[in-house]
Protein backbone atom coordinates (compact mmCIF):
# COMPACT_ATOMS: atom_id res chain seq x y z
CA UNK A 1 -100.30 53.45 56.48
CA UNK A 2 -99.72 51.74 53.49
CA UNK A 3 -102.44 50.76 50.67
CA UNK A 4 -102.73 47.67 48.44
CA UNK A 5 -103.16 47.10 45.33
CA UNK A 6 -105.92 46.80 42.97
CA UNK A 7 -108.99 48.27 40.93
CA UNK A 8 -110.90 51.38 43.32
CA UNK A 9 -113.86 50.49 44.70
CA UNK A 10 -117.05 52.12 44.32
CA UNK A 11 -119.31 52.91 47.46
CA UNK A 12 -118.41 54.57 50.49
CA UNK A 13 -114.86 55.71 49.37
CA UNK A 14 -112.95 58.78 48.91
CA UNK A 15 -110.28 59.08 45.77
CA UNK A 16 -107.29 60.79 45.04
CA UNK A 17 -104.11 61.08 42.63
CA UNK A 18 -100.76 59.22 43.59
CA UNK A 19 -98.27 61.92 43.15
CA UNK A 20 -94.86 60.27 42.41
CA UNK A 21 -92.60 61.59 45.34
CA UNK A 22 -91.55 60.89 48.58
CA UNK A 23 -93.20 59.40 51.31
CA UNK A 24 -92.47 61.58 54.26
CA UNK A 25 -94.24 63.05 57.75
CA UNK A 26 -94.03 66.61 58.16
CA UNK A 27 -93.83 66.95 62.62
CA UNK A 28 -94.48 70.87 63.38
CA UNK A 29 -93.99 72.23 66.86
CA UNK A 30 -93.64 75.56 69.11
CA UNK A 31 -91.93 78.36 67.21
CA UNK A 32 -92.08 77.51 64.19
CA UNK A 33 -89.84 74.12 64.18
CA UNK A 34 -90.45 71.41 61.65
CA UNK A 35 -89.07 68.17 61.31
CA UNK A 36 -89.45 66.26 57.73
CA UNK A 37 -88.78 62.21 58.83
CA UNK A 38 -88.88 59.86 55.85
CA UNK A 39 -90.53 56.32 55.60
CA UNK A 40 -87.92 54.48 56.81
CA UNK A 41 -87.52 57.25 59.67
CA UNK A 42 -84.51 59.33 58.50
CA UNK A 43 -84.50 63.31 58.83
CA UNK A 44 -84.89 65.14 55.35
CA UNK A 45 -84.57 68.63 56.74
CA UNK A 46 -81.02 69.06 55.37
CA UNK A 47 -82.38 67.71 52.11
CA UNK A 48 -84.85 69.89 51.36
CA UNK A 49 -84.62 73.27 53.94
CA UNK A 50 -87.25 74.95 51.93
CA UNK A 51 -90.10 72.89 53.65
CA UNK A 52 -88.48 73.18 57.59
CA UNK A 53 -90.60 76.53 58.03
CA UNK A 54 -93.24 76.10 56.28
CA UNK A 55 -96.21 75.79 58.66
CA UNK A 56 -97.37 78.60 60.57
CA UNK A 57 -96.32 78.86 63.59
CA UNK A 58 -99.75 79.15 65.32
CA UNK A 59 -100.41 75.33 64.00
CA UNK A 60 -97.53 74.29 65.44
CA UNK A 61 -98.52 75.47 68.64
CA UNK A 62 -100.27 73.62 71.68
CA UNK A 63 -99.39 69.83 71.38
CA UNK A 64 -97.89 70.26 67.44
CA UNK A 65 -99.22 69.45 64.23
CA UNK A 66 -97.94 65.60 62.61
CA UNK A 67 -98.94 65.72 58.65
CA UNK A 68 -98.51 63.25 56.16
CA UNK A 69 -97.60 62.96 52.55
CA UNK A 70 -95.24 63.33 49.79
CA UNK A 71 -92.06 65.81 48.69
CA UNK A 72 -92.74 66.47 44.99
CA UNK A 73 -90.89 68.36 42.18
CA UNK A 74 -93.22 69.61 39.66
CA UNK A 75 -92.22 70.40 36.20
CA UNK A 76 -92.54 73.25 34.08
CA UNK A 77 -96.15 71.87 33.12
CA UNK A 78 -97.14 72.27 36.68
CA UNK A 79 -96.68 67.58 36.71
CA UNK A 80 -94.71 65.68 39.19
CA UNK A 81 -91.19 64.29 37.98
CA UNK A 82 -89.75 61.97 40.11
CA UNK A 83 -86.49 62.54 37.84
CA UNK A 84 -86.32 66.03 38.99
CA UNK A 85 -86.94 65.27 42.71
CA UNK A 86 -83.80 62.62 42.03
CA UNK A 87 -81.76 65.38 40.86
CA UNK A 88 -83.03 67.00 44.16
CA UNK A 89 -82.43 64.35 46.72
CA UNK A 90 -78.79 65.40 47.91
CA UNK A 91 -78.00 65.42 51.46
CA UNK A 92 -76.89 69.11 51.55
CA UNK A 93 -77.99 70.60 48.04
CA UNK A 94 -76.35 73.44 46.57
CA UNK A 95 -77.97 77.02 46.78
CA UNK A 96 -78.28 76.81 42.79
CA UNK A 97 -79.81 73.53 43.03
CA UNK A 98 -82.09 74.53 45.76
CA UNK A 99 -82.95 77.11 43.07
CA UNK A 100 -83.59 75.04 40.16
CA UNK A 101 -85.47 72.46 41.24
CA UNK A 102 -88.19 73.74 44.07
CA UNK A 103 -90.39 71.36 46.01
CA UNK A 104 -93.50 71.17 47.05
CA UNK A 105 -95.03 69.14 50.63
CA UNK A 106 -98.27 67.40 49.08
CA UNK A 107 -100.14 66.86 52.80
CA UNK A 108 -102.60 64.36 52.33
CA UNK A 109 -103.73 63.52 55.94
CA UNK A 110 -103.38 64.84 59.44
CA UNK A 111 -102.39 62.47 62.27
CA UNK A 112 -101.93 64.98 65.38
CA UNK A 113 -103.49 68.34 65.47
CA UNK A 114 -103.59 70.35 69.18
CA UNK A 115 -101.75 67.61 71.03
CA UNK A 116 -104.74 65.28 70.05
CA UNK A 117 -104.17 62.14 68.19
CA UNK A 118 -106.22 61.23 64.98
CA UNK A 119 -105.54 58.21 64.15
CA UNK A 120 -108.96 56.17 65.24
CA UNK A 121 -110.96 59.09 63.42
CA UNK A 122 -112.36 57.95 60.14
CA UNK A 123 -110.49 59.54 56.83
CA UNK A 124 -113.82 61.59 56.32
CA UNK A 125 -113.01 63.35 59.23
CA UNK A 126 -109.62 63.78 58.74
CA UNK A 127 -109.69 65.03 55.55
CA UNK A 128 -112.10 67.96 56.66
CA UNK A 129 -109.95 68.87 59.29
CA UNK A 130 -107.26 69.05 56.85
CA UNK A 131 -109.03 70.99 54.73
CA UNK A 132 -109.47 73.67 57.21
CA UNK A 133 -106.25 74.58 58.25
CA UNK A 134 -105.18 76.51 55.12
CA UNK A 135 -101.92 75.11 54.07
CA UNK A 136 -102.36 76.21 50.77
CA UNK A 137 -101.66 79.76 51.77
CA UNK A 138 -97.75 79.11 51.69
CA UNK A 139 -96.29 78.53 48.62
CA UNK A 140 -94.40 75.05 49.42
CA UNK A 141 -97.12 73.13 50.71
CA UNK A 142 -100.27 72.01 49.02
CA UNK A 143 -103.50 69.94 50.28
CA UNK A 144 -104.01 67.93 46.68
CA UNK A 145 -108.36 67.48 45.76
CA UNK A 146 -109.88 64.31 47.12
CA UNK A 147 -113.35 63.46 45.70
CA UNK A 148 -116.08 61.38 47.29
CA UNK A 149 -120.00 60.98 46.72
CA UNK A 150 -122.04 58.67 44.22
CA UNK A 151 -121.41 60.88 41.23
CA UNK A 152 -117.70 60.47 41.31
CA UNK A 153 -116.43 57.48 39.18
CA UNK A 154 -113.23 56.07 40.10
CA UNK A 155 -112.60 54.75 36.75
CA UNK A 156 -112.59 58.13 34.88
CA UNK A 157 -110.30 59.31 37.71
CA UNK A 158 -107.71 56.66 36.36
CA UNK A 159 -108.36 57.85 32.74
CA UNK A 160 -107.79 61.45 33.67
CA UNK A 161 -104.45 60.59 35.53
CA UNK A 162 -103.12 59.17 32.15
CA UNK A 163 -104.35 61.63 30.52
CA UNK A 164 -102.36 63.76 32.29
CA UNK A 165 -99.18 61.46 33.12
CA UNK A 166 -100.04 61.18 36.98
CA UNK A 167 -98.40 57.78 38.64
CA UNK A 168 -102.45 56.45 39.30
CA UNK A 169 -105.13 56.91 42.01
CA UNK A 170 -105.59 55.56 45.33
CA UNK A 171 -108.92 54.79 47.04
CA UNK A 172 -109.23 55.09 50.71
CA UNK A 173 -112.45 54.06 53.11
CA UNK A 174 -114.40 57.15 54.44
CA UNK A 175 -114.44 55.57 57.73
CA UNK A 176 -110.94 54.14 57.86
CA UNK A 177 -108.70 54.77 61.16
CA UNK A 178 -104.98 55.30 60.15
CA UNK A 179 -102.74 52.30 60.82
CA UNK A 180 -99.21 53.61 61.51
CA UNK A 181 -96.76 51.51 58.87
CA UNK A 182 -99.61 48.91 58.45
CA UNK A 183 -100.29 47.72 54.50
CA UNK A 184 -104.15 48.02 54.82
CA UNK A 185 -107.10 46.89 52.38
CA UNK A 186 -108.56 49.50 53.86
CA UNK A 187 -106.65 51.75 51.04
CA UNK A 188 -106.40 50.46 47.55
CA UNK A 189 -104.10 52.00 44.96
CA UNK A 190 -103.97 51.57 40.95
CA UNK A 191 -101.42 52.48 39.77
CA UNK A 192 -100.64 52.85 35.80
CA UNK A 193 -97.67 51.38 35.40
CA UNK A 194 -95.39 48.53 36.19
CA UNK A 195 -92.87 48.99 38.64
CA UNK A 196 -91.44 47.79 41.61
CA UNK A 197 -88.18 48.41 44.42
CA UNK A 198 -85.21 46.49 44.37
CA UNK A 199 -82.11 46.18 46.00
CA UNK A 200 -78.56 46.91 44.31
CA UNK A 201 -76.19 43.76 44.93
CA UNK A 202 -73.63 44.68 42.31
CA UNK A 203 -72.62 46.42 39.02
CA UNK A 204 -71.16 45.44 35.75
CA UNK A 205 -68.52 47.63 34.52
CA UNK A 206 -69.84 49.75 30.73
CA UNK A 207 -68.22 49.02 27.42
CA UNK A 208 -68.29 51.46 24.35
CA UNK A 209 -69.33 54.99 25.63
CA UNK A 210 -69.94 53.53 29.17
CA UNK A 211 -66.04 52.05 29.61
CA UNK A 212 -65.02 52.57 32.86
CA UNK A 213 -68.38 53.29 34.16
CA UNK A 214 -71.59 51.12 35.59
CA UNK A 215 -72.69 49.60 32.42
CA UNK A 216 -75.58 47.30 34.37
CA UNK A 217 -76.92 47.01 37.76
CA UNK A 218 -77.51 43.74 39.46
CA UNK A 219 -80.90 43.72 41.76
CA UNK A 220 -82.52 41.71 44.12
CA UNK A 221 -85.33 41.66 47.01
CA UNK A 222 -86.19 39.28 49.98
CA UNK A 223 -88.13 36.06 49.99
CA UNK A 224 -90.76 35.22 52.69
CA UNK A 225 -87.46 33.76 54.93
CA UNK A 226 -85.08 36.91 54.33
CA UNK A 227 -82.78 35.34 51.51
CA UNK A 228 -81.78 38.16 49.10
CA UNK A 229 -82.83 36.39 45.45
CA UNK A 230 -81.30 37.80 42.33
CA UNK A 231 -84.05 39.24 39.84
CA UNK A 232 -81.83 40.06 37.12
CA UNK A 233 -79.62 43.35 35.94
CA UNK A 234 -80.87 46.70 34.21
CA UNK A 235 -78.98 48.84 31.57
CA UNK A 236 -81.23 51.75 30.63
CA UNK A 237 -82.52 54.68 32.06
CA UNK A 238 -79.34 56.33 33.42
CA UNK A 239 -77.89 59.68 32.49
CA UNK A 240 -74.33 60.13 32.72
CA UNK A 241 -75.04 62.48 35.62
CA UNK A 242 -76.71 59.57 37.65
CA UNK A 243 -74.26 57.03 36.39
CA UNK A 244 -71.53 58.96 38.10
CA UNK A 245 -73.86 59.60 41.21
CA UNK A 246 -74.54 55.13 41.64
CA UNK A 247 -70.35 55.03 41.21
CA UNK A 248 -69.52 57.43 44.03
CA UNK A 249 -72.61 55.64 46.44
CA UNK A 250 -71.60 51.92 45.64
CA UNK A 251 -67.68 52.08 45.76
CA UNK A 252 -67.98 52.14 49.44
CA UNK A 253 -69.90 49.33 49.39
CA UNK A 254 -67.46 46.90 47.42
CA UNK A 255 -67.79 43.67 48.98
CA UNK A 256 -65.52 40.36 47.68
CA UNK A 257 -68.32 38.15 47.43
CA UNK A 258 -71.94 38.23 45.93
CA UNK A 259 -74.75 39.03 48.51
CA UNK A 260 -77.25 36.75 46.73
CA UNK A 261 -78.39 33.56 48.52
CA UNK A 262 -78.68 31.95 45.26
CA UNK A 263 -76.04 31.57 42.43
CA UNK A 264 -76.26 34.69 40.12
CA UNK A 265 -76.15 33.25 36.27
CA UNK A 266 -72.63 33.02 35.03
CA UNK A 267 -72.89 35.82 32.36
CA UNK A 268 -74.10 38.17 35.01
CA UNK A 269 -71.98 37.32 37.45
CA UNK A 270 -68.81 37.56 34.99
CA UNK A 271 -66.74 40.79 35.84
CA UNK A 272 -69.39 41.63 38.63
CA UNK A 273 -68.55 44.18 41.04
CA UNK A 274 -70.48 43.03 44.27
CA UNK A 275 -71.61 45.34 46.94
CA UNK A 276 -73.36 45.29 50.44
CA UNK A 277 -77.18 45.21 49.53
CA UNK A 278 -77.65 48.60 51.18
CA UNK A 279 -79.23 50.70 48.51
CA UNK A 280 -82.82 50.48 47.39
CA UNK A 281 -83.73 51.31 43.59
CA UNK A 282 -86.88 51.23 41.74
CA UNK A 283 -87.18 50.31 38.07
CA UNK A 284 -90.32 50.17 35.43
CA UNK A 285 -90.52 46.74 33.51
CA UNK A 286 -93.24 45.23 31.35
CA UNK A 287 -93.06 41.42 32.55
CA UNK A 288 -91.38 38.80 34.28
CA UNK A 289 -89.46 36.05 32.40
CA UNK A 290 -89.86 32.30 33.08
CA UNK A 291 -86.78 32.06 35.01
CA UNK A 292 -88.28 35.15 37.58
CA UNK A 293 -86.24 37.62 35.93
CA UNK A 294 -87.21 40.92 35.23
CA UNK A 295 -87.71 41.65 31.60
CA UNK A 296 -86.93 44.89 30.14
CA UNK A 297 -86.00 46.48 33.12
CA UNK A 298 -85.67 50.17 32.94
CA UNK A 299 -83.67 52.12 36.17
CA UNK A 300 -86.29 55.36 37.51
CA UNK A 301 -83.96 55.62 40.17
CA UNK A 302 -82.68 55.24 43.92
CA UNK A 303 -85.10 55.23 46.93
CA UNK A 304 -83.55 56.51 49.87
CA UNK A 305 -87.07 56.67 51.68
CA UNK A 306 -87.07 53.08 51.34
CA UNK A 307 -85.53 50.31 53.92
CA UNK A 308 -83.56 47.48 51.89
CA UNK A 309 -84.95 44.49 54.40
CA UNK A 310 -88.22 45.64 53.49
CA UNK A 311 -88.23 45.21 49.69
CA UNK A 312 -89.85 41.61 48.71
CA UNK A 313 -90.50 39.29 46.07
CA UNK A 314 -93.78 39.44 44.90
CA UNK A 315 -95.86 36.13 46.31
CA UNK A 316 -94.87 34.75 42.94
CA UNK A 317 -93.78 36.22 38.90
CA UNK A 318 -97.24 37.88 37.90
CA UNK A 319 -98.42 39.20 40.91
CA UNK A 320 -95.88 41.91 40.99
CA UNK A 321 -97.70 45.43 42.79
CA UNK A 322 -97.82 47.79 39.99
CA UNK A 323 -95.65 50.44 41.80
CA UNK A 324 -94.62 52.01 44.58
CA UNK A 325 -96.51 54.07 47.66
């Protein structure tokens, strides 16, 4: 279930912090086993082993337990850094890495507990039942708060979440059913700051420092008929480190032609490097130009929970969602 977005609502709502990582359902069964399956339905468990035994085993039992929420590296301060969980994402990570950068199963909703479906109970009740299973007890999974009731205002929620460099606050409908991979009004997220998924149709080869690396990435997303539209390049935000990471994932990739449905402008398109549009990025900017461009575009990094036919133009320039789920 997906939210929208927007400012939260006031009334019968409950509230809680977006936590910057990825989207994932946590599937626990007999003995102990645990599957982690990602958004677009690919099996993490390689990725990050440290969460595959996490839930007791008695909650696995009769029927299974189906959780979901994020995968989250926290940093020394105790805040998520979706940086770090980048660093993280590798389909087999090293012991040392494993090591370096923990992570931690934020479980914000149950779907299946005792071989009995959730999903038409309202959040209210979900959340309760949540509540009491006692996840927190192991040390790589977390229930995050969730407040509700007439005192709470949503709007100081927001202000503490800058304050303390959280990605926002989402507002969910005490009596809302969960709607499997349904966008739902029913859930409303503000987030505090612009950002949005793209798609990678190409590179421009670095000059200076960056000669004979990436120096720019060309992106895209879908219009309402499926045409892949170019929305411009971005230059900053990339360590060496990930620099060298995009060169080794795009090379298989290479492609003769461009993969846009509509010419890319000739100064981007000079020396371009095309690839297949199979790898889905996400990038902060502050605006978008006249010509539908993204303006200052600045690379946060790949999302491999994400599915590149999903990621769409906003309805039009402006109305751009101010990040991701």
């Amino acid at each position: 279930m997906l939210a929208v977005d927007g400012e939260p609502p006031t009334g019968p709502w409950g509230y809680e912090f977006k936590w910057d990582g990825y989207r994932c359902c946590l599937c626990a069964g007999p003995a102990g086993r645990t599957r982690l399956t990602s958004r677009n339905g690919h099996d993490l468990g390689a990725t990050y082993p440290e969460l595959t035994g996490v839930v007791p085993e008695a909650l696995g039992a009769h029927g299974g337990l189906v959780l979901d929420g994020e995968i989250v590296a926290l940093d020394e301060a105790g805040r998520p850094d979706f940086g770090l969980l980048q660093r993280r994402h590798q389909r087999r990570p090293a012991p040392g890495l494993l090591a370096r950068v923990p992570v931690t199963y934020f479980a914000f909703d149950v779907l299946r507990l005792g071989g009995r479906p959730l999903l038409d109970e309202p959040y209210a009740a979900r959340r309760e039942r949540l509540a009491d299973l006692g996840l927190d007890a192991s040390p790589r999974l977390a229930v995050p708060p969730h407040y509700t009731g007439e005192e709470v205002d949503p709007q100081r929620l927001v202000d503490i979440a800058r304050e303390h460099g959280l990605e926002g606050v989402i507002a969910k409908r005490l009596d809302s059913p969960y709607l499997p991979g349904r966008r739902s009004r029913l859930w409303v997220k503000k987030a505090l700051f612009t950002a949005r998924e793209v798609v990678v149709g190409g590179w421009q080869p670095g000059e200076g420092r960056r000669g004979g690396s990436i120096g720019s990435l060309l992106l895209g997303a879908h219009d309402e008929a499926g045409a892949l539209r170019y929305l411009g390049r971005v230059g900053s935000g990339f360590s060496e480190a990930v620099l060298a990471d995009l060169g080794a994932r795009l090379a298989p990739l290479a492609r003769a032609t461009s993969p846009f449905d509509e010419q890319v402008p000739r100064p981007h398109a000079r020396r371009a490097h095309w690839v297949e549009p199979r790898l889905v990025g996400e990038v902060a900017h502050r605006t978008w130009t006249d010509e539908g461009r993204l303006r200052h575009p600045v690379w946060r990094g790949l999302r491999p929970d994400r599915d590149p036919e999903e990621v769409a133009l906003p309805a039009r320039p402006g109305e751009d969602r101010e990040a991701t789920p």
